[in-house]
Protein backbone atom coordinates (compact mmCIF):
# COMPACT_ATOMS: atom_id res chain seq x y z
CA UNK A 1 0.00 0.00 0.00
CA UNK A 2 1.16 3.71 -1.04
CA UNK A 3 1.55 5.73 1.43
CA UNK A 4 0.40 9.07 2.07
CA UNK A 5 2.99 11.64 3.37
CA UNK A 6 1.17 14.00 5.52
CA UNK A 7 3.71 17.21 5.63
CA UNK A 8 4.91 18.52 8.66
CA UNK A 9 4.08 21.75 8.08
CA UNK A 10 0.41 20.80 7.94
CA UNK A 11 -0.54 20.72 11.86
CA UNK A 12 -2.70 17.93 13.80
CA UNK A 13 -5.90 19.64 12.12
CA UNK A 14 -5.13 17.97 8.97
CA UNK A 15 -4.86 14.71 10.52
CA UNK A 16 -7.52 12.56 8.81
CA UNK A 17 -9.52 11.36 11.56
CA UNK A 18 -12.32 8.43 11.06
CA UNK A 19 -13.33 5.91 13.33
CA UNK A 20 -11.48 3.66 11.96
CA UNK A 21 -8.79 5.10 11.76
CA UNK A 22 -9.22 6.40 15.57
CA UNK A 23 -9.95 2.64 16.26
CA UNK A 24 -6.73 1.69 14.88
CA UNK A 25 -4.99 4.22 16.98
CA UNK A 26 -6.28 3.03 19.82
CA UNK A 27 -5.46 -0.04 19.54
CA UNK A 28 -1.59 0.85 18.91
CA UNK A 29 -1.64 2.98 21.77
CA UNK A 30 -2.76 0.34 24.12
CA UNK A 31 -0.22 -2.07 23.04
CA UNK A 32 2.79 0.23 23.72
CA UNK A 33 0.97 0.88 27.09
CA UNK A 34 0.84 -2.87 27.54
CA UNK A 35 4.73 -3.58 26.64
CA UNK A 36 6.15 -0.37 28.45
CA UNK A 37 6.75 2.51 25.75
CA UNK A 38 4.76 4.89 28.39
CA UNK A 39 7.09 7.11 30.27
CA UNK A 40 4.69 9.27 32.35
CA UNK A 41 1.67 11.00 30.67
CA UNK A 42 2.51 9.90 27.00
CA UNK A 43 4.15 7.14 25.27
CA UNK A 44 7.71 7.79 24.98
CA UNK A 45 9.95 7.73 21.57
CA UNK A 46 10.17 4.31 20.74
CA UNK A 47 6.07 3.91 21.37
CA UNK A 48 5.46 6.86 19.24
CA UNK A 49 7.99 5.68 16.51
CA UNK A 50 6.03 2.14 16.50
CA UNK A 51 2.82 3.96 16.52
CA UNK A 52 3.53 5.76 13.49
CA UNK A 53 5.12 3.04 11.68
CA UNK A 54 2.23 0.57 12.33
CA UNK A 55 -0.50 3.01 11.70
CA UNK A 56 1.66 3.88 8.39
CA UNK A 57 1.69 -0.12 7.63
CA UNK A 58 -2.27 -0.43 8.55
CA UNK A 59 -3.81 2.83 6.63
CA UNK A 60 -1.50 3.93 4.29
CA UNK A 61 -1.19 7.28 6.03
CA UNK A 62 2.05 8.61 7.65
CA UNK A 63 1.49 11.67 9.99
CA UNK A 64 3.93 12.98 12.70
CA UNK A 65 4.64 12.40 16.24
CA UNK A 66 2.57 15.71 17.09
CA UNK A 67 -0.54 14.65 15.49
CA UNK A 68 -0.46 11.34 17.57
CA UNK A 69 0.17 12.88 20.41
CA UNK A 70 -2.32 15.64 20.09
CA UNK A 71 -4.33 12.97 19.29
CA UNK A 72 -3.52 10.90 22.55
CA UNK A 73 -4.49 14.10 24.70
CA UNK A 74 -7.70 14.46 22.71
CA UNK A 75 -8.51 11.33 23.55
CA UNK A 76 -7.34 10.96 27.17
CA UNK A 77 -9.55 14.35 27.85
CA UNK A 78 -12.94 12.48 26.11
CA UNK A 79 -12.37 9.42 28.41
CA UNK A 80 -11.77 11.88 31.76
CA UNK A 81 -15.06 13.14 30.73
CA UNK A 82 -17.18 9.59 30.52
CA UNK A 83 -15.45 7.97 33.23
C-alpha cells in the first residue's frame, strides 16, 4: 500500500480522523501501554515511533509524532469526561 505523506508543516488539524482510523490508533496505543513505551503522561519515543510506523503499515497514512500525540491528549480528555 502507497503511502500518504502528511507534511509537517500541515498541523494535527489535517490529521484525517475516522473511526477507523481512531480505532486503529487506539489499539496501537494500548499495546505500547501494555509492553512499556509509556514514560509518564505519553508514550515515549520508541512507542510513538512504533505507533507511526504501524498506523503507516495499517492505513497507508504517515502523519507525525505531534498529530499522535495531540491525538492521545484528545482522547485521554474524552475518556476523563465519561469515566
Amino acid at each position: 500500500m502507497a503511502a500518504t505523506v502528511v507534511e509537517e508543516n500541515q498541523g494535527a488539524n489535517n490529521a484525517e480522523w475516522t473511526d477507523e482510523n481512531t480505532r486503529i490508533v487506539c489499539e496501537l496505543f494500548a499495546e505500547q501501554v501494555r509492553i512499556g513505551n509509556r514514560s509518564n503522561t505519553h508514550l515515549n519515543k520508541v512507542g510513538y515511533d512504533n505507533v507511526i510506523a504501524k498506523f503507516e503499515e495499517k492505513t497507508g497514512l504517515r502523519y507525525q509524532k505531534l498529530q499522535f500525540k495531540n491525538k492521545w491528549s484528545k482522547l485521554r480528555n474524552e475518556y476523563n469526561l465519561w469515566k
